[in-house]
N, C-alpha and C. Protein backbone atom coordinates (compact mmCIF):
# COMPACT_ATOMS: atom_id res chain seq x y z
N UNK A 1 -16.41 71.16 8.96
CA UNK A 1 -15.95 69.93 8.37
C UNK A 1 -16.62 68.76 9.10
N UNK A 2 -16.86 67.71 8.50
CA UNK A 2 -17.89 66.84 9.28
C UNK A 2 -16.90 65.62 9.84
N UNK A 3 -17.70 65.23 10.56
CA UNK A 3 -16.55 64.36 11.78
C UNK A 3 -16.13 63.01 11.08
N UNK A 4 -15.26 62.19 10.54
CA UNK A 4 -15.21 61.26 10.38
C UNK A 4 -15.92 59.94 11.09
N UNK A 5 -16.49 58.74 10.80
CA UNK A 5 -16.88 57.96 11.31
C UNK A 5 -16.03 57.10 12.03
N UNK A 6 -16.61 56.84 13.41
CA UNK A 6 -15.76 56.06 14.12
C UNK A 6 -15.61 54.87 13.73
N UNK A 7 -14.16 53.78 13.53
CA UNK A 7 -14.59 52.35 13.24
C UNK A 7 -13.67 51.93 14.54
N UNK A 8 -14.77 50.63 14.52
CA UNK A 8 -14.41 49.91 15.73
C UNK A 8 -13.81 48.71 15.50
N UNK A 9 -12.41 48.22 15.69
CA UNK A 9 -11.95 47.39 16.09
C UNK A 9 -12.63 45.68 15.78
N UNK A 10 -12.39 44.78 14.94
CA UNK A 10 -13.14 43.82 15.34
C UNK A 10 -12.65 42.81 15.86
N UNK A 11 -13.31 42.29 17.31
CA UNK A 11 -12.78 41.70 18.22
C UNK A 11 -11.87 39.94 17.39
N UNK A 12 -10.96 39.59 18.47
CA UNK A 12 -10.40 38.56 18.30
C UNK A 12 -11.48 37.04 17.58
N UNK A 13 -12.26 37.20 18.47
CA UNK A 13 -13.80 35.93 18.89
C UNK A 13 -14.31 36.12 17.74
N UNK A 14 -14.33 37.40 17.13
CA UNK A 14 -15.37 37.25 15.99
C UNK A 14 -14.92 37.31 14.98
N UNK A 15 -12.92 37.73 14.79
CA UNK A 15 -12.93 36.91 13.67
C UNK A 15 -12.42 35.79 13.43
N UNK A 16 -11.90 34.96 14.77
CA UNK A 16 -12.01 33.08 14.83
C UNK A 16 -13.42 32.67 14.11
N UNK A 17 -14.66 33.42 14.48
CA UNK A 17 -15.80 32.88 14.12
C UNK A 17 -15.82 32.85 12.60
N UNK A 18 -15.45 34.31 12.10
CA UNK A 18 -15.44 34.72 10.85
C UNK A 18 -14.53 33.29 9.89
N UNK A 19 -13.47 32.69 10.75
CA UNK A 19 -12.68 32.14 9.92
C UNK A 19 -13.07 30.95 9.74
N UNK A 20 -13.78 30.33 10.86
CA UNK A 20 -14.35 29.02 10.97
C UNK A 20 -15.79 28.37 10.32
N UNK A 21 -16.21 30.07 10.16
CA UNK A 21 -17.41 29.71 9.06
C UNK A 21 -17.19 30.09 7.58
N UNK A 22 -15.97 30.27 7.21
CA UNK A 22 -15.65 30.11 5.92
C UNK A 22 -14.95 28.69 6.16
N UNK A 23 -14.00 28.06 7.00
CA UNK A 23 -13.84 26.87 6.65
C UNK A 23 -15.07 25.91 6.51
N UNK A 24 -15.84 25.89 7.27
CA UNK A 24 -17.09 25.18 7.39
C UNK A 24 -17.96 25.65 6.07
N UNK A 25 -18.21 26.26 5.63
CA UNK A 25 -19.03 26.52 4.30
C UNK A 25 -17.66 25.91 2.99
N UNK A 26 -16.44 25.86 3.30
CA UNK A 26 -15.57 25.70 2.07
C UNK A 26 -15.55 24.27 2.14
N UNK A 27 -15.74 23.66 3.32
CA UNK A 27 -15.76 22.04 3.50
C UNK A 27 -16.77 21.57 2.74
N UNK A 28 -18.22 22.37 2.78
CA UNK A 28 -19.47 21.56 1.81
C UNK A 28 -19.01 22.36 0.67
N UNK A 29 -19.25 22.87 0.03
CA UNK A 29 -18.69 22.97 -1.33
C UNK A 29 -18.28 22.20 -1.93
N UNK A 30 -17.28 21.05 -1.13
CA UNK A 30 -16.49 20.30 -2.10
C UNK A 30 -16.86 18.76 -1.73
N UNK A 31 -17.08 17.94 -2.94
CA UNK A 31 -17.57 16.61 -3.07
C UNK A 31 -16.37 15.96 -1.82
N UNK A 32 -16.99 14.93 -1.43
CA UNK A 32 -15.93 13.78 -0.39
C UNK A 32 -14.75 13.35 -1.10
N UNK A 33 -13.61 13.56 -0.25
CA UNK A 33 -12.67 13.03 -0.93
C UNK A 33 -12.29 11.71 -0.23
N UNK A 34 -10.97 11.25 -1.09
CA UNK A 34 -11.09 9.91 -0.71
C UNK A 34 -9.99 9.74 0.41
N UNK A 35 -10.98 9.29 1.65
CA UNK A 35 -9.92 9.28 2.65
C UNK A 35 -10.93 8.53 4.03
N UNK A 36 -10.66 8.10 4.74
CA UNK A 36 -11.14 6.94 5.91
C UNK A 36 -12.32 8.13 6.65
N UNK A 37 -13.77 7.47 6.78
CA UNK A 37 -14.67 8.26 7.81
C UNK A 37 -14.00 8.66 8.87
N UNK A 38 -14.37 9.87 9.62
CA UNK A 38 -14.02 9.85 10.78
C UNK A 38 -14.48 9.09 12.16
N UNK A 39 -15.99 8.84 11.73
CA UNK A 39 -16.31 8.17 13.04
C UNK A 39 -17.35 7.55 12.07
N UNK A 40 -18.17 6.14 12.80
CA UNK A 40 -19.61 5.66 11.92
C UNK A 40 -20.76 6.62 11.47
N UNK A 41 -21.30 6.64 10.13
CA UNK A 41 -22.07 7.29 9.67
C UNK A 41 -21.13 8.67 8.60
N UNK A 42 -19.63 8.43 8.95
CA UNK A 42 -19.39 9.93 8.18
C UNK A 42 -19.38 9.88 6.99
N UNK A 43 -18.77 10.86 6.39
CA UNK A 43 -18.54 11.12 4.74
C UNK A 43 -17.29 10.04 4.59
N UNK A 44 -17.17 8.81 3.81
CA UNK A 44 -15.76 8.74 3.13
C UNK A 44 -15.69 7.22 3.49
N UNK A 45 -14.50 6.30 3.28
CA UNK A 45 -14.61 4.59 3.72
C UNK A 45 -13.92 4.37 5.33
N UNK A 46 -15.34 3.12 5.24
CA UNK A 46 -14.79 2.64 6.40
C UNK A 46 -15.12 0.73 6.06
N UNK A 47 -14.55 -0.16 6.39
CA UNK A 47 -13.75 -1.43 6.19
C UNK A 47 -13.78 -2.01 7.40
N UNK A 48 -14.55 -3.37 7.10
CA UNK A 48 -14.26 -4.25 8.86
C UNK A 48 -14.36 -5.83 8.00
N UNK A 49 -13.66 -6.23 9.15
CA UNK A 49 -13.28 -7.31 9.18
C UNK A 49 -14.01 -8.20 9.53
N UNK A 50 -14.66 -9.48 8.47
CA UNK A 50 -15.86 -10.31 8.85
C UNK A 50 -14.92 -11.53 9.40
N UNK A 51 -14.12 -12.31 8.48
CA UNK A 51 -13.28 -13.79 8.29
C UNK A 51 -12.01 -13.10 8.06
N UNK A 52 -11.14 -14.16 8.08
CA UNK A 52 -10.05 -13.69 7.87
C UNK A 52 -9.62 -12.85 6.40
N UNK A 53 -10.46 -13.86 5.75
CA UNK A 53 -10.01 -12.79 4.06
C UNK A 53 -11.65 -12.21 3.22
N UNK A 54 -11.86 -11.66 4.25
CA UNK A 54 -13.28 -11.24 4.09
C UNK A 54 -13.98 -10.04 4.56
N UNK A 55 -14.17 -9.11 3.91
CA UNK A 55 -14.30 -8.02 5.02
C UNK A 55 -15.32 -6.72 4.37
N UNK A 56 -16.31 -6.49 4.67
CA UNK A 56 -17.07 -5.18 4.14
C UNK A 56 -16.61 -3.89 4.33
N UNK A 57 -16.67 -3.53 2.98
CA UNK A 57 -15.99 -2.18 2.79
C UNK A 57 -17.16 -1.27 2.58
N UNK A 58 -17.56 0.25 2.99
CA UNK A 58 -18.22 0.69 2.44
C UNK A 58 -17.64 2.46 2.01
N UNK A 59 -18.45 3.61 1.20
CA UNK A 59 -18.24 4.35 0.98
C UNK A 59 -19.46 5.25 1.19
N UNK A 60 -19.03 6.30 1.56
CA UNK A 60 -20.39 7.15 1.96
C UNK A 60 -19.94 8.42 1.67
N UNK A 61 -20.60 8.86 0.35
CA UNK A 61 -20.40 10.70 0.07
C UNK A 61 -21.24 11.53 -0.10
N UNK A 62 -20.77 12.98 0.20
CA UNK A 62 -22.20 13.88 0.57
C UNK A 62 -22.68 14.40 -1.06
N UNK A 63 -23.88 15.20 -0.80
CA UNK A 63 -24.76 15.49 -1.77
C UNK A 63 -23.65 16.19 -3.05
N UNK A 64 -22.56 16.14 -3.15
CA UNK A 64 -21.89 17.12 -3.77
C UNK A 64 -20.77 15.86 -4.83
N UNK A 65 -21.28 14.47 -4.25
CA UNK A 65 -19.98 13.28 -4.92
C UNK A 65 -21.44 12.15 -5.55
N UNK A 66 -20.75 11.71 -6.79
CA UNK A 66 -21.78 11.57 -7.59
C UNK A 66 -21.74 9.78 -7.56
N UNK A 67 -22.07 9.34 -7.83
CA UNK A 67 -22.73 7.64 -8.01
C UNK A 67 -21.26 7.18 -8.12
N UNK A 68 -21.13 7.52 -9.71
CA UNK A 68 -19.83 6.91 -10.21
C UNK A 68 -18.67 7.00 -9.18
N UNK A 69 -18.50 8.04 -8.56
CA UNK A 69 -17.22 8.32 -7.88
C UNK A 69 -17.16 7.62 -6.37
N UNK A 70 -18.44 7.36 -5.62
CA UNK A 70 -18.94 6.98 -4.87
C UNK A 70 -18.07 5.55 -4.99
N UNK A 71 -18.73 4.88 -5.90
CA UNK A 71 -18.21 3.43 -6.29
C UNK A 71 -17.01 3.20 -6.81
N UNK A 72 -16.01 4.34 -7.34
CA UNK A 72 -14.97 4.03 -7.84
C UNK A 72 -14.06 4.12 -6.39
N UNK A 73 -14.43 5.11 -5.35
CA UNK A 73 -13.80 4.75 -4.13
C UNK A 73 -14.01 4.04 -3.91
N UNK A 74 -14.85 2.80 -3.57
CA UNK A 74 -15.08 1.77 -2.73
C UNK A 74 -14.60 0.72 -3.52
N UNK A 75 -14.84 0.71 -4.53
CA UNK A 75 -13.28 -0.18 -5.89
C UNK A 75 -11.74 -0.28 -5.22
N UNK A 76 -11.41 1.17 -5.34
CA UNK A 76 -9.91 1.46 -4.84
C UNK A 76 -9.76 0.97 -3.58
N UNK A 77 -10.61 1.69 -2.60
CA UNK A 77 -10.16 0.52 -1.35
C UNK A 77 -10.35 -0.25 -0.91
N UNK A 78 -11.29 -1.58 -1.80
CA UNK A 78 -11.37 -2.62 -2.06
C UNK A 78 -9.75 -3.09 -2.23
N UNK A 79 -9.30 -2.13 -3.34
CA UNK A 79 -7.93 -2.82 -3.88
C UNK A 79 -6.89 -2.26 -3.11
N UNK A 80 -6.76 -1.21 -2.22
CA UNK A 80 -6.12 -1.07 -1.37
C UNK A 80 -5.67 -1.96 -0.01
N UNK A 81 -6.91 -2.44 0.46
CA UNK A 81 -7.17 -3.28 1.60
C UNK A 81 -6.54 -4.69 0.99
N UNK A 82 -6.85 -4.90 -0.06
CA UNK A 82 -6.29 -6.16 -0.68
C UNK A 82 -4.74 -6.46 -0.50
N UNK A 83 -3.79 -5.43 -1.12
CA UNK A 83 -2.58 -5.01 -0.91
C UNK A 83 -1.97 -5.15 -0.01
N UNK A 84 -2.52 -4.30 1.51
CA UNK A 84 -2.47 -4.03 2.14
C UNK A 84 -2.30 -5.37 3.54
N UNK A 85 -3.23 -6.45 2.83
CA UNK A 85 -3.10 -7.53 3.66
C UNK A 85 -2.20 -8.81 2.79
N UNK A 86 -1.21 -8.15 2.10
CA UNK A 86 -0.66 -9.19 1.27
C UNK A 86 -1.25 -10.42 0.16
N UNK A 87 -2.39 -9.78 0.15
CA UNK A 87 -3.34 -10.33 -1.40
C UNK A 87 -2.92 -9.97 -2.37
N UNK A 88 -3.80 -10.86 -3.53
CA UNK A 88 -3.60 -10.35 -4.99
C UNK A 88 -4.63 -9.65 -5.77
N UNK A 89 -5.63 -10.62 -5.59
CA UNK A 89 -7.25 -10.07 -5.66
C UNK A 89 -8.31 -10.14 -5.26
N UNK A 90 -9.35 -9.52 -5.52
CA UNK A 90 -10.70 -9.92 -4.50
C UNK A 90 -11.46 -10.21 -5.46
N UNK A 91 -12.62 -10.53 -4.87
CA UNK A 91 -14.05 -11.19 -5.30
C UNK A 91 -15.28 -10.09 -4.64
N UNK A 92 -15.83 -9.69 -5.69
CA UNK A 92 -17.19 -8.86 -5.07
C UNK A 92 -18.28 -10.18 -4.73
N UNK A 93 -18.04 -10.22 -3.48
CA UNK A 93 -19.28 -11.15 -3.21
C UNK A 93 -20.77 -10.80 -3.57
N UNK A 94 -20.90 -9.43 -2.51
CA UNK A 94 -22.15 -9.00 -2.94
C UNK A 94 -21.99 -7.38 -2.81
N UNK A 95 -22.70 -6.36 -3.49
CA UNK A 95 -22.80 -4.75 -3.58
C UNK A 95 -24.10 -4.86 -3.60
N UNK A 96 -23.88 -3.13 -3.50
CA UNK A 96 -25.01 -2.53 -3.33
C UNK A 96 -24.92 -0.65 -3.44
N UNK A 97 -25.58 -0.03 -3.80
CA UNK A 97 -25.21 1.41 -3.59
C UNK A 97 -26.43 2.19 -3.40
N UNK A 98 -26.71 2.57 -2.38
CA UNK A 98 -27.81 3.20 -1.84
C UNK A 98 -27.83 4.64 -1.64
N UNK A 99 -29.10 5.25 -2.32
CA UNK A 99 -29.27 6.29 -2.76
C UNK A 99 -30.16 7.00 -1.31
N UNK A 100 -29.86 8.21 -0.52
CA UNK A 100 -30.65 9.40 0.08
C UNK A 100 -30.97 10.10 -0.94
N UNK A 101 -32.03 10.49 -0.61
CA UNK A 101 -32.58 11.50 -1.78
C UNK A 101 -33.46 12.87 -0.60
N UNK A 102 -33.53 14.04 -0.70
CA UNK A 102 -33.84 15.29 -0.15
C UNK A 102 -34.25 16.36 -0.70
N UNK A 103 -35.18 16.94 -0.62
CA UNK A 103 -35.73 17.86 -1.45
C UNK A 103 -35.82 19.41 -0.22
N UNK A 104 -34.72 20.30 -0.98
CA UNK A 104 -35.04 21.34 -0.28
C UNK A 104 -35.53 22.84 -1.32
N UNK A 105 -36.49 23.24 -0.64
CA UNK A 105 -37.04 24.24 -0.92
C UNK A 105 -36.40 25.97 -1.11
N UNK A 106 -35.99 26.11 -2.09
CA UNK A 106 -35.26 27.55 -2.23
C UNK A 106 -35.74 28.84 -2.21
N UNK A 107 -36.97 28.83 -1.77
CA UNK A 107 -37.65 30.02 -2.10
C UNK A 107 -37.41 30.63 -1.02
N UNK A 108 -37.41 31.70 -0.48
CA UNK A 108 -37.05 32.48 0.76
C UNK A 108 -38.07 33.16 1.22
N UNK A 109 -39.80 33.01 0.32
CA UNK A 109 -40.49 34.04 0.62
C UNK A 109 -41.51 32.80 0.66
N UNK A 110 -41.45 31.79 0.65
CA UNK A 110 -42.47 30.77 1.02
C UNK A 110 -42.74 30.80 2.52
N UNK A 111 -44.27 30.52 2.86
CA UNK A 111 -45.10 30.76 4.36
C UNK A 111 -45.29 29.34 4.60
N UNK A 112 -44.93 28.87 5.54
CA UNK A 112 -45.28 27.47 6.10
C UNK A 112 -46.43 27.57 7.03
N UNK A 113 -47.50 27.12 6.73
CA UNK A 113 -48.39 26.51 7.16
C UNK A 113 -48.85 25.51 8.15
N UNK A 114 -49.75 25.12 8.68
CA UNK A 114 -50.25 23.85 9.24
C UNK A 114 -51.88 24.01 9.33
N UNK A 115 -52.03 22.43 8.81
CA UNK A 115 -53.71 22.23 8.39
C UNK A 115 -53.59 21.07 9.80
N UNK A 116 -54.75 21.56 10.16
CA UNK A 116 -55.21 20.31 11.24
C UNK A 116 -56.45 19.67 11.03
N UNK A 117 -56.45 19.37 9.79
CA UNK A 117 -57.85 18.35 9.12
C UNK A 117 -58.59 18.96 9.04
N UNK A 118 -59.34 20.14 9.55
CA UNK A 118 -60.62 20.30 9.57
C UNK A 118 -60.28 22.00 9.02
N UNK A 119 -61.50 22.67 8.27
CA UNK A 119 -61.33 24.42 8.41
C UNK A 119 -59.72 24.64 7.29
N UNK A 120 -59.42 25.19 7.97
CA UNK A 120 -58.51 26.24 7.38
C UNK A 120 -57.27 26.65 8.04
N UNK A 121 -56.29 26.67 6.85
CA UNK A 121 -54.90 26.27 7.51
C UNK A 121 -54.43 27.81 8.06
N UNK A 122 -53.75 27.34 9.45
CA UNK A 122 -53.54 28.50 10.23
C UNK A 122 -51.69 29.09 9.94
N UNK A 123 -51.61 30.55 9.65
CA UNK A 123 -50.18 31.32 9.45
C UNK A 123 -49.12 31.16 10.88
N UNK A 124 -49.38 30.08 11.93
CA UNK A 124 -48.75 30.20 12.88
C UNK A 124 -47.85 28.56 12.74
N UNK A 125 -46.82 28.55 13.67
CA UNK A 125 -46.31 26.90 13.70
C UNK A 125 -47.06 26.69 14.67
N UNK A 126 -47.34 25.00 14.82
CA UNK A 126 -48.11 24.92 15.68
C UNK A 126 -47.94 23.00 15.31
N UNK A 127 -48.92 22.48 16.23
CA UNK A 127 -48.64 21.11 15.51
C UNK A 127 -49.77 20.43 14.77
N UNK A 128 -49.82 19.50 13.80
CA UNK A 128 -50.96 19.64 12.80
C UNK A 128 -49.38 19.15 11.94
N UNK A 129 -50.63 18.99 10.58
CA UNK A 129 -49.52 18.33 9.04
C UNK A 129 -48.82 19.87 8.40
N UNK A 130 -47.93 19.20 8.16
CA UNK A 130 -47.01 20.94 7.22
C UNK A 130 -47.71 20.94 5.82
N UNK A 131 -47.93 22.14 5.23
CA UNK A 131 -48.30 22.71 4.25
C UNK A 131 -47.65 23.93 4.01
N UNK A 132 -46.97 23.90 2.63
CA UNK A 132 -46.28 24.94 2.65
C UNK A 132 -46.81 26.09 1.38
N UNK A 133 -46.92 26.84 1.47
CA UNK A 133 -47.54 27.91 0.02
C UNK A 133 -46.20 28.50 -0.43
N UNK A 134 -45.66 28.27 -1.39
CA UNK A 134 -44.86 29.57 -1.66
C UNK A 134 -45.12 30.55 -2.65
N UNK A 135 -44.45 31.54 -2.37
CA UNK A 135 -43.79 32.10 -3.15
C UNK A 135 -43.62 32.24 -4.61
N UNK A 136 -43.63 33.77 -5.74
CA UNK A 136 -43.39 33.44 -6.72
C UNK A 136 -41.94 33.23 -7.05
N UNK A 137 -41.17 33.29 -6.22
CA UNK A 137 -39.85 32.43 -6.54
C UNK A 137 -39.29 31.12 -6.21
N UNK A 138 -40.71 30.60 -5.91
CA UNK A 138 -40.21 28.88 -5.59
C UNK A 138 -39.62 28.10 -6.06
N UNK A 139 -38.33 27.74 -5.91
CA UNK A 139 -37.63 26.29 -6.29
C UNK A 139 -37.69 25.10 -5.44
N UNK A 140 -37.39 24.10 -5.90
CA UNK A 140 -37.48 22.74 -5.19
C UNK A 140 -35.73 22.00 -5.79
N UNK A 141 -35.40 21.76 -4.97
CA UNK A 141 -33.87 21.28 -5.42
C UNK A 141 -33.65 20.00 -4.79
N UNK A 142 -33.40 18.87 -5.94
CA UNK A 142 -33.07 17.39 -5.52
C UNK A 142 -32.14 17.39 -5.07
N UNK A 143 -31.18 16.95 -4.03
CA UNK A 143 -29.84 16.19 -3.33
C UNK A 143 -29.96 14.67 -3.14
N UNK A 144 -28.90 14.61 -3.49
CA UNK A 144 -29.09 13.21 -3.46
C UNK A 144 -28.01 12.80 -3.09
N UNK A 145 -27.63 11.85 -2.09
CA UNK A 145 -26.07 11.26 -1.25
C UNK A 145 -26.01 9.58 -1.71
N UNK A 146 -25.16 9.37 -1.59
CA UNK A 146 -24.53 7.85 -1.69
C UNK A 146 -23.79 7.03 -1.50
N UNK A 147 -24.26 6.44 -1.02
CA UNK A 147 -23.76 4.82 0.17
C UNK A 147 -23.63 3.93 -1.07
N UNK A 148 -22.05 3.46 -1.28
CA UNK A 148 -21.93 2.02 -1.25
C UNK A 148 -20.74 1.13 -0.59
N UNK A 149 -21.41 -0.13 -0.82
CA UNK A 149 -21.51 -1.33 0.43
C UNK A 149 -20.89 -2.37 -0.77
N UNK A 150 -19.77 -3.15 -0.33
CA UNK A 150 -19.58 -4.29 -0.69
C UNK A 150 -19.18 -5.25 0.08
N UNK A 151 -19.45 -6.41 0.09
CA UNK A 151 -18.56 -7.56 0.70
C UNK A 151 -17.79 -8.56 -0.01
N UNK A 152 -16.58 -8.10 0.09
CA UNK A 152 -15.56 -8.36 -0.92
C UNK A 152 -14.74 -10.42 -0.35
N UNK A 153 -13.80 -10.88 -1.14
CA UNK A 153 -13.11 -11.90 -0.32
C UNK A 153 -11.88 -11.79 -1.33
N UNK A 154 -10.77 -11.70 -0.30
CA UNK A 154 -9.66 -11.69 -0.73
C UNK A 154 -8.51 -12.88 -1.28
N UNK A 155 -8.35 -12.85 -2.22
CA UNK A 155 -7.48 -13.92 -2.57
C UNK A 155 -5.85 -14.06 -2.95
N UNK A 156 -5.04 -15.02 -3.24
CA UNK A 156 -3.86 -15.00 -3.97
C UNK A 156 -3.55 -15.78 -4.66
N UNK A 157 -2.54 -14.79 -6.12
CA UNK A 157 -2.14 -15.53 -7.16
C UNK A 157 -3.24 -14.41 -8.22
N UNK A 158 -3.31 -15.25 -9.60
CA UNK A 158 -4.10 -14.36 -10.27
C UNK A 158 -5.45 -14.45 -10.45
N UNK A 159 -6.04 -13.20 -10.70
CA UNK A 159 -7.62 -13.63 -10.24
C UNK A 159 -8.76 -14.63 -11.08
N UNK A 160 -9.50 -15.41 -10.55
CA UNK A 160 -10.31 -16.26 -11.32
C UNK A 160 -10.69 -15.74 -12.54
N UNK A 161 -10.23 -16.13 -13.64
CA UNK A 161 -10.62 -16.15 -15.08
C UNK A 161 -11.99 -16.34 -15.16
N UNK A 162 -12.61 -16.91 -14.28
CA UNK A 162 -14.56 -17.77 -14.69
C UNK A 162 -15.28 -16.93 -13.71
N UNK A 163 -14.71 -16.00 -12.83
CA UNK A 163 -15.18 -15.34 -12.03
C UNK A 163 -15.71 -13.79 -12.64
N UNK A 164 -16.81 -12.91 -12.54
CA UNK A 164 -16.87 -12.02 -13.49
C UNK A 164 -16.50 -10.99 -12.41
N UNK A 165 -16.63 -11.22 -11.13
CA UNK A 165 -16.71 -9.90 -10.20
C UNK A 165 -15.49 -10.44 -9.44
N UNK A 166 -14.26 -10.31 -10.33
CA UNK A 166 -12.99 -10.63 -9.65
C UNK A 166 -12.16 -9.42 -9.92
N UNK A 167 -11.03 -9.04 -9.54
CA UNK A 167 -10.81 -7.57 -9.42
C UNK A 167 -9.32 -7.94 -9.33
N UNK A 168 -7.97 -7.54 -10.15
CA UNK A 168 -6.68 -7.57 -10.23
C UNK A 168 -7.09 -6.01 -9.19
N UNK A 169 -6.02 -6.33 -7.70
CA UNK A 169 -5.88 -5.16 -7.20
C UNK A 169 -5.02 -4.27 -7.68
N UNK A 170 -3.82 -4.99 -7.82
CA UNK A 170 -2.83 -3.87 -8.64
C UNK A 170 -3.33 -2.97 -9.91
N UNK A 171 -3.86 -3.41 -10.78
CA UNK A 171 -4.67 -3.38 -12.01
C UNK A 171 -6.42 -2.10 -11.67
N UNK A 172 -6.64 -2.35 -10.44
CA UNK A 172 -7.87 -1.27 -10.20
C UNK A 172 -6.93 -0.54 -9.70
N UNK A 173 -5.88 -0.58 -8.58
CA UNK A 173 -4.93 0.69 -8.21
C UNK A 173 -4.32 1.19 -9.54
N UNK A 174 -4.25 0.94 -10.34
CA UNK A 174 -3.29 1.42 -11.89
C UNK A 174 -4.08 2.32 -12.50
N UNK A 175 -5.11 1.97 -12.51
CA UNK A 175 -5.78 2.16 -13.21
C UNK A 175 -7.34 3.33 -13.16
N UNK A 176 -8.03 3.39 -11.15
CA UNK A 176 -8.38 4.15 -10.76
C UNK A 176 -7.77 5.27 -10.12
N UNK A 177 -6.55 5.08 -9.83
CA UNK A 177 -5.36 5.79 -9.13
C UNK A 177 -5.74 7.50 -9.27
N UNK A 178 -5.57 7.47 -11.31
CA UNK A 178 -5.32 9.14 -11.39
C UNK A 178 -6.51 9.73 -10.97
N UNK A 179 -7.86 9.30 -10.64
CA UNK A 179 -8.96 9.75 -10.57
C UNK A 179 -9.14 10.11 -9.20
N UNK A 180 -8.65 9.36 -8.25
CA UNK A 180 -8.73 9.80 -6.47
C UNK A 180 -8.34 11.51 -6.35
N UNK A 181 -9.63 11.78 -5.38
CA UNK A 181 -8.90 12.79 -5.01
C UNK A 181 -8.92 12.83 -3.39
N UNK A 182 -7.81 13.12 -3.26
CA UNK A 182 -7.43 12.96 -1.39
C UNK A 182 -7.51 14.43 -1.10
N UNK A 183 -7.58 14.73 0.74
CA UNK A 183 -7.84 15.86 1.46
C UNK A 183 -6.60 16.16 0.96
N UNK A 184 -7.37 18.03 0.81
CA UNK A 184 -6.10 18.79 0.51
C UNK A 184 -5.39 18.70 1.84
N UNK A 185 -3.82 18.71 2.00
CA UNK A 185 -3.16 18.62 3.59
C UNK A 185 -3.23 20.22 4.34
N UNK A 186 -3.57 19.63 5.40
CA UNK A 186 -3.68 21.13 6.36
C UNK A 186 -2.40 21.72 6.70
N UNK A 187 -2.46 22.94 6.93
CA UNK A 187 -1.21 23.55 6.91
C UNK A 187 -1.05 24.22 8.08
């Protein structure tokens, strides 16, 4: 009768690891939700204070949150911040929404190269310009992230009628509200 195979035990360490790289792969998967950066440069809004009723708000989401949604956060907590400091409405002074753009290569059987001007490009890394050959399964895949930036000014009472980039806060909270989506809560 033949011996059964031994199985071994898998240690504590490796499956913390196991668990932490499914959280970490389940985190990109999902577009930015709407909720305060953690530190400068992160995914999500962050808001400072220029004047007293004046203050740049911006929004920053990863390759997975799209233009529109980008800007409809930075709307909401435009109109949040408004609220928040006992306003009624704001004024888009000035925007902006700035596009990263990244091109990564999907092929798995593409050979990277380097040409150093002269002759013929060598199969080693080395330093010299990149040249890449691929593969007959080459893809090229656009990402694209997005930053936007406003500098808003806060007001009270109801918002300027002659003004076109005036914003009822209550009225963008009413109204962009059902569309937010916030971090699922940790458990």
């Amino acid at each position: 009768m033949p011996q059964a195979a031994k199985e071994t035990p898998m240690t504590r360490s490796t499956l913390l690891f196991m668990g932490l790289m499914a959280v970490i792969l389940g985190a990109c998967a999902t577009s930015t939700p709407y909720s305060p950066a953690a530190s400068e440069g992160e995914y999500g809004f962050s808001d400072q204070q220029i004047e007293e009723n004046r203050f740049r708000i911006t929004f920053r989401g990863n390759s997975l949150t799209d233009r529109t949604t980008v800007e409809d956060y930075l709307l909401y907590r435009a109109a949040e911040l408004t609220l928040e400091k006992g306003y009624d409405h704001f004024v888009v002074v000035k925007d902006a929404t700035e596009e990263e753009t990244r091109y990564i290569q999907t092929s798995p059987r593409a050979e990277l190269y380097y040409y150093y001007g002269y002759g013929r490009p060598f199969p080693y890394y080395g330093s010299g310009y990149p040249w890449a050959v691929a593969g007959p399964d080459y893809t090229l895949q656009e990402r694209s992230r997005y930053t936007a930036i406003a500098y808003i000014l806060l007001g009270k009472g109801p918002k300027p009628a002659s003004e076109p980039t005036a914003y009822d806060a209550r009225s963008v909270i009413d109204n962009l509200g059902p569309t937010i989506v916030r971090p699922e809560p940790v458990s």
